[in-house]
N, C-alpha and C. Protein backbone atom coordinates (compact mmCIF):
# COMPACT_ATOMS: atom_id res chain seq x y z
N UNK A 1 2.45 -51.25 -12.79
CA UNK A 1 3.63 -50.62 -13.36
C UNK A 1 4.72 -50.59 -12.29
N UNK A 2 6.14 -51.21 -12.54
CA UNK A 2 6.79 -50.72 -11.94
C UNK A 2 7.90 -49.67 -11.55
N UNK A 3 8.16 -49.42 -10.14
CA UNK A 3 8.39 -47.85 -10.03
C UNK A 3 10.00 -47.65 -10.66
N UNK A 4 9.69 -46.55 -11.66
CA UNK A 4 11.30 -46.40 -11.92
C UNK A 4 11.88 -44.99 -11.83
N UNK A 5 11.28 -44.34 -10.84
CA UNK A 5 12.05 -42.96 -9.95
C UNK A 5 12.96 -43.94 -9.07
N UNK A 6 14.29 -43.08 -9.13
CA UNK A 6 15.01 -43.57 -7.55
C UNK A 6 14.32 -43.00 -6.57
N UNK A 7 14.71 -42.85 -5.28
CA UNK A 7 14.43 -42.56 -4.05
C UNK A 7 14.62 -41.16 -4.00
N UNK A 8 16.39 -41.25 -4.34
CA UNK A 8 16.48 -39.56 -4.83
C UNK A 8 15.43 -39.02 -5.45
N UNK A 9 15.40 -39.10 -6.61
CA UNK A 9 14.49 -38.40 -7.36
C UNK A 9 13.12 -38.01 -7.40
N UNK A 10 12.25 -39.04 -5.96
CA UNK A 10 11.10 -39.24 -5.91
C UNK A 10 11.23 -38.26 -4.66
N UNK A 11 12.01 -38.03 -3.84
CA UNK A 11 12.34 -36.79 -3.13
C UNK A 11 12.74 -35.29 -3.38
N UNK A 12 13.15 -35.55 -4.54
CA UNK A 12 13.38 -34.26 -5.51
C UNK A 12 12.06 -33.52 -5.92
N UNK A 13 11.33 -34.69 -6.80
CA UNK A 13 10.37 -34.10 -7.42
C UNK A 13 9.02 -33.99 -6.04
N UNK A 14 9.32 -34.49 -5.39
CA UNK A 14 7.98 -33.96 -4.02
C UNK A 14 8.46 -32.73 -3.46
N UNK A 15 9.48 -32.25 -3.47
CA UNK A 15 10.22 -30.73 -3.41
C UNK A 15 10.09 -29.95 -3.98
N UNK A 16 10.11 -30.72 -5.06
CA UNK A 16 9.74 -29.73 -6.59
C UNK A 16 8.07 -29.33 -6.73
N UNK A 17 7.40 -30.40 -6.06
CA UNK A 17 6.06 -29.99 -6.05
C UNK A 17 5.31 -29.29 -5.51
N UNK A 18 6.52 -29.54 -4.18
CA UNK A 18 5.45 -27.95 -2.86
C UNK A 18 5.73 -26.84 -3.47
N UNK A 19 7.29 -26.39 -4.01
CA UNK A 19 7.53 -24.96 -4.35
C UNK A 19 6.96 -24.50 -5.86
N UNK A 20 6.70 -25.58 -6.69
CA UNK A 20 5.86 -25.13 -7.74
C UNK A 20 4.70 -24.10 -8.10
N UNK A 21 4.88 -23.48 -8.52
CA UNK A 21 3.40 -22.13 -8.48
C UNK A 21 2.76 -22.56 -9.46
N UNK A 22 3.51 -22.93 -10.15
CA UNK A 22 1.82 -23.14 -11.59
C UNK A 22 1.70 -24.81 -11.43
N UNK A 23 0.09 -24.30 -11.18
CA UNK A 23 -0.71 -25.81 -11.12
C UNK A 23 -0.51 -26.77 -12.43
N UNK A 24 -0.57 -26.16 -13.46
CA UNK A 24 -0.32 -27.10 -14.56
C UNK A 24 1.20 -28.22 -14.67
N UNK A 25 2.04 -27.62 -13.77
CA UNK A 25 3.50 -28.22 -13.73
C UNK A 25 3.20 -29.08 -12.45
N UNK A 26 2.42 -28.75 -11.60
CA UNK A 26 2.25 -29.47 -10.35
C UNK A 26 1.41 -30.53 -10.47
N UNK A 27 0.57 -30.48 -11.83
CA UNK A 27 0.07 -31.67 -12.14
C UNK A 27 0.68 -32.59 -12.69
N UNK A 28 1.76 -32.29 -13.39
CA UNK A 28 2.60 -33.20 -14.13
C UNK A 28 3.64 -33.75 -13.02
N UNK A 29 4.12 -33.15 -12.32
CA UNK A 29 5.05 -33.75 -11.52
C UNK A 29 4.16 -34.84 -10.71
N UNK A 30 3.09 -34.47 -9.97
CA UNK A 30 2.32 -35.56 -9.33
C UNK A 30 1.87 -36.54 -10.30
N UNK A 31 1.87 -36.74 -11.93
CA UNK A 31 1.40 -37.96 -12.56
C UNK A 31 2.30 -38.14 -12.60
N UNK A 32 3.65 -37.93 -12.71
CA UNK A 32 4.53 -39.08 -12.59
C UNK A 32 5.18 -39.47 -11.16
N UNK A 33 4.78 -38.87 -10.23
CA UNK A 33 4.65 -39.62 -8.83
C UNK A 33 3.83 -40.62 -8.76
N UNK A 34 2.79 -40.26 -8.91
CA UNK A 34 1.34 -41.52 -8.67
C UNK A 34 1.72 -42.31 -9.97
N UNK A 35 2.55 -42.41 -11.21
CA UNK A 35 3.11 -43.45 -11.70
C UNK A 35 3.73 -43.76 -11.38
N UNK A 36 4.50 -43.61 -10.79
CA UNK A 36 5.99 -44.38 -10.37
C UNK A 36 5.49 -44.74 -8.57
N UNK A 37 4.13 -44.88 -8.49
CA UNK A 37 3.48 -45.27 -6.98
C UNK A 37 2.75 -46.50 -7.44
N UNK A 38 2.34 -46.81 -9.26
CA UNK A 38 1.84 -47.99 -9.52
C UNK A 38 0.30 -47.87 -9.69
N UNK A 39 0.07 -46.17 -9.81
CA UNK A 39 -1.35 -46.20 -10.42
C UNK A 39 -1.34 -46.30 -12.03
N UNK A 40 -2.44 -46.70 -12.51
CA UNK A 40 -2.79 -46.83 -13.86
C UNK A 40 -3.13 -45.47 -14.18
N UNK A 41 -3.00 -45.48 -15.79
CA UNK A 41 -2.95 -44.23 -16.53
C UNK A 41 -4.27 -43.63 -16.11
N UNK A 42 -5.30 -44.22 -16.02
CA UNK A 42 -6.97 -43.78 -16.23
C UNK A 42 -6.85 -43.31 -14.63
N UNK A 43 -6.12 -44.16 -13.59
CA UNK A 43 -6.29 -43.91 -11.98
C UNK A 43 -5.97 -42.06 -11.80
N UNK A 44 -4.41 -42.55 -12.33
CA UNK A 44 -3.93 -40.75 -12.32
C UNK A 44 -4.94 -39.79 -13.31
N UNK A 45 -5.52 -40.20 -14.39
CA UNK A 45 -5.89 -38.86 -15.10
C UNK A 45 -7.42 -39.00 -14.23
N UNK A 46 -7.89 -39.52 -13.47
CA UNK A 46 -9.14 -39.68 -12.70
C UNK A 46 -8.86 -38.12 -11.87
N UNK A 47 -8.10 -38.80 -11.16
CA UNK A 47 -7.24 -37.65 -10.11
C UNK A 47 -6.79 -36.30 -10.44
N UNK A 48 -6.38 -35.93 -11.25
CA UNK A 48 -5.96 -34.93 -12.28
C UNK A 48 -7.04 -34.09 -13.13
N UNK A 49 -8.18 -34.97 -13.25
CA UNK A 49 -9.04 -34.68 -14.13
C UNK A 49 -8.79 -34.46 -15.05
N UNK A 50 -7.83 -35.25 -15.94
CA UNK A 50 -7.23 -34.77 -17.44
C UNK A 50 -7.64 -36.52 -17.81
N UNK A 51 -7.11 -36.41 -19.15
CA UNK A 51 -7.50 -37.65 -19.93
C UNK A 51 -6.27 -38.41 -19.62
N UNK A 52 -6.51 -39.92 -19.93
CA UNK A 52 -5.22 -40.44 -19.83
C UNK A 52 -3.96 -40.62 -20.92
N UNK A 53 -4.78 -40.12 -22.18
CA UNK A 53 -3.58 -39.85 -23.42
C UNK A 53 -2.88 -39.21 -22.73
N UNK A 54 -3.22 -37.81 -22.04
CA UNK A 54 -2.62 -36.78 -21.41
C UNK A 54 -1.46 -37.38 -20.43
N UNK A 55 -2.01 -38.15 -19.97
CA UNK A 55 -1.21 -38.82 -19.03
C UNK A 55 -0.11 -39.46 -19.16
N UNK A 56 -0.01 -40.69 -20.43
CA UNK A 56 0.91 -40.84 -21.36
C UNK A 56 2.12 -39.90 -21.80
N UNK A 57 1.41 -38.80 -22.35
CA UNK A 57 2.14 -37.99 -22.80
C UNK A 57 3.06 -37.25 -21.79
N UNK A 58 2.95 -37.12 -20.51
CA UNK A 58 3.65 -36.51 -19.42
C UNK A 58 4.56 -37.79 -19.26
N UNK A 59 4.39 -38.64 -19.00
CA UNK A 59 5.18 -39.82 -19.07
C UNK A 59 6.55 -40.33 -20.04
N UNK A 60 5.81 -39.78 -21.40
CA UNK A 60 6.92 -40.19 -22.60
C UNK A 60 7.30 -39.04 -22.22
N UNK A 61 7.54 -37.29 -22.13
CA UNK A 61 8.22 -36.23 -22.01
C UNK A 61 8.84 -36.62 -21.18
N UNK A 62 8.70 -37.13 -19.57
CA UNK A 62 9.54 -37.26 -18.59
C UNK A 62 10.59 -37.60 -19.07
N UNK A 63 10.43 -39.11 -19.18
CA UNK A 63 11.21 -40.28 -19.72
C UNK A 63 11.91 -39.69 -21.46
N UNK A 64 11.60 -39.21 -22.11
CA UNK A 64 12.31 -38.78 -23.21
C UNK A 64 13.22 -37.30 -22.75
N UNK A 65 12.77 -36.60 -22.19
CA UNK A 65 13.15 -34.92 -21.70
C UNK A 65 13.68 -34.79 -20.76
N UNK A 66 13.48 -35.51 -19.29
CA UNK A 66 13.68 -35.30 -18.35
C UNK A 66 12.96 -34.45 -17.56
N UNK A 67 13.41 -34.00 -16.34
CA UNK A 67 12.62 -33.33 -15.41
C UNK A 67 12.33 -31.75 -16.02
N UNK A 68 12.80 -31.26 -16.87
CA UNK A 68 13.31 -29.96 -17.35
C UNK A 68 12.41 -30.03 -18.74
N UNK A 69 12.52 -30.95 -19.23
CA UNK A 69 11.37 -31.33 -20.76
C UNK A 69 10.12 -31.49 -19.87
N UNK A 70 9.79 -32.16 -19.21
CA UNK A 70 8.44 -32.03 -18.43
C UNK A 70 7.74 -30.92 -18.07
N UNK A 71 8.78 -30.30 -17.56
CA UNK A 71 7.89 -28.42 -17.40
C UNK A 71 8.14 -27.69 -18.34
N UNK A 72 8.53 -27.91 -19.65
CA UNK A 72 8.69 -27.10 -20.84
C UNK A 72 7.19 -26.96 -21.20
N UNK A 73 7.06 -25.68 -21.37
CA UNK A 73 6.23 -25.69 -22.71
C UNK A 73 6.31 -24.81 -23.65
N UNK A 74 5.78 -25.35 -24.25
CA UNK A 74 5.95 -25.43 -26.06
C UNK A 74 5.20 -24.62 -26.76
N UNK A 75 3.75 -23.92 -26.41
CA UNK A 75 3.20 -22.99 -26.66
C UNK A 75 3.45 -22.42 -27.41
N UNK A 76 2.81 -22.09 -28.87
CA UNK A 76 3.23 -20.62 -29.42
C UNK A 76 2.10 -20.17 -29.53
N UNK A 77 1.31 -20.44 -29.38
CA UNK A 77 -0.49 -19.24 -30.31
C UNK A 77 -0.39 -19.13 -31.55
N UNK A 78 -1.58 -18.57 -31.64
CA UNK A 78 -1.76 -18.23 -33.48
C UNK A 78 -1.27 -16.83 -33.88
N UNK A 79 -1.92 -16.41 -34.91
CA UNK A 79 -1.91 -15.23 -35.17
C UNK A 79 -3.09 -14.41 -34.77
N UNK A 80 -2.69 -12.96 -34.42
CA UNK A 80 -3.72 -12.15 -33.77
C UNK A 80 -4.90 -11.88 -34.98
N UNK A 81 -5.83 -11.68 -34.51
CA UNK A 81 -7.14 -11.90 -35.53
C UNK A 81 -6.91 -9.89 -36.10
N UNK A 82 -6.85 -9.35 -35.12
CA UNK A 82 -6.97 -7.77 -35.01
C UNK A 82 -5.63 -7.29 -35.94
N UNK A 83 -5.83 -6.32 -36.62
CA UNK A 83 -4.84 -5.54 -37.29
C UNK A 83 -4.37 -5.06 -36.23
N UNK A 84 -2.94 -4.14 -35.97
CA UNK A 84 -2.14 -3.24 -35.16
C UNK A 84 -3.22 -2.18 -35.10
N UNK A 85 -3.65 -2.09 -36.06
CA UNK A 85 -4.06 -0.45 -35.88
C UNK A 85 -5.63 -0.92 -35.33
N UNK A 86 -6.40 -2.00 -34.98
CA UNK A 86 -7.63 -2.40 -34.26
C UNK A 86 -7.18 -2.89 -32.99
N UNK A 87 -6.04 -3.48 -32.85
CA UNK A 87 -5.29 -2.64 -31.34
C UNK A 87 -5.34 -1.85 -31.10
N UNK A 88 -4.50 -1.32 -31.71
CA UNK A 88 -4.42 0.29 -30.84
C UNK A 88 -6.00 0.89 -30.48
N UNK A 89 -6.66 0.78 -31.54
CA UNK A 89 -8.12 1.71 -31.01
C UNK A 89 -8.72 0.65 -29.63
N UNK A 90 -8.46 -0.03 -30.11
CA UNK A 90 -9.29 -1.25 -28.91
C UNK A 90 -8.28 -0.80 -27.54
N UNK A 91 -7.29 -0.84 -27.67
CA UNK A 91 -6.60 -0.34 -25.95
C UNK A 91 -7.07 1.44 -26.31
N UNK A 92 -7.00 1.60 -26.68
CA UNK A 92 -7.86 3.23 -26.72
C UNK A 92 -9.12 3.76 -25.46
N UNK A 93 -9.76 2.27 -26.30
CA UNK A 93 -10.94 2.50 -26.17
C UNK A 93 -11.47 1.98 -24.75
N UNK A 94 -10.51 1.01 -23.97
CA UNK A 94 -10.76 0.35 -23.26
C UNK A 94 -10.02 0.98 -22.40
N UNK A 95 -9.25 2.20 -22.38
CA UNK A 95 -8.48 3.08 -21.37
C UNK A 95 -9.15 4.03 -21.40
N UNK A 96 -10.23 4.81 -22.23
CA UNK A 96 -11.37 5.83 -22.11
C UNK A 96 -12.39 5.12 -21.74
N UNK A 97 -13.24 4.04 -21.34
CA UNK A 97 -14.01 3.65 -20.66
C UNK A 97 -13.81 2.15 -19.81
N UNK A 98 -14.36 2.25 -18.77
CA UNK A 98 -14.53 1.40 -17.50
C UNK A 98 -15.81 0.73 -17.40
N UNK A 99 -15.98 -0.39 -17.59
CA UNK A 99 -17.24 -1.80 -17.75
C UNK A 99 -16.39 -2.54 -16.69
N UNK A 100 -17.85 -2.23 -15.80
CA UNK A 100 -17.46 -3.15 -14.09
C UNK A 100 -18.02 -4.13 -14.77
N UNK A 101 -18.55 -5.50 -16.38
CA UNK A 101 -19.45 -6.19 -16.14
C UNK A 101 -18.54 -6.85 -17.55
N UNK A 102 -19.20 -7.81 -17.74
CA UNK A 102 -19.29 -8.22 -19.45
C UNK A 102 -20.45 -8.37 -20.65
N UNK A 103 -21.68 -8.26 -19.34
CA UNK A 103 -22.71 -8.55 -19.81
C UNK A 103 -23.48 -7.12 -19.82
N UNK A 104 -24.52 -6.90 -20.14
CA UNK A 104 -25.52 -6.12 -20.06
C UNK A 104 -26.36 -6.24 -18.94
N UNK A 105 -26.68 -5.19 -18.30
CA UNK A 105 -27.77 -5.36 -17.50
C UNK A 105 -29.10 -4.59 -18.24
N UNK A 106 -29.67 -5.67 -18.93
CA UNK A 106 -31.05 -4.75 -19.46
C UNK A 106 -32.33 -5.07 -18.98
């Protein structure tokens, strides 16, 4: 593959990568470094430990979004399974007792 970061930009985003805090954005910025370095999709998601669709897909966002569409995400969740009112008892219940564990010790 050939590289199509400028120089600028391949200096930008290695800037962008030390000060990054969330690993998930720091993975994306480094697959499209190690693409635009001429590794193959499967090389980078090796490295990454993600799949290489995945890899793709950071690629078309770059290139469609830019640097700013790349660290978007898009997230919404579902809907909460619990009624309001099985909240509330559940933080109730979990502010009147303290479990150092998750499991049982029996």
């Amino acid at each position: 593959m050939n590289p199509f970061l400028s120089e600028k930009t391949r200096i930008e985003f290695k800037k962008a990568h030390k000060k990054e805090p969330h690993r998930r954005h720091a993975d994306r910025i480094k697959a499209i470094l190690l693409l635009d370095s001429g590794w193959s999709y499967e090389e980078v998601a090796e490295a990454l430990l993600l799949d290489d669709q995945t890899i793709r897909n950071y690629e078309k966002l770059y290139k469609d979004k830019g640097f700013d569409g790349l660290l978007s995400d898009n997230y919404v969740g579902c809907m909460p399974k619990l009624t309001c009112e099985q909240e509330e008892q559940l933080k109730d219940h979990i502010r009147k007792n303290n479990y150092s564990a998750a499991k049982r010790n029996c």
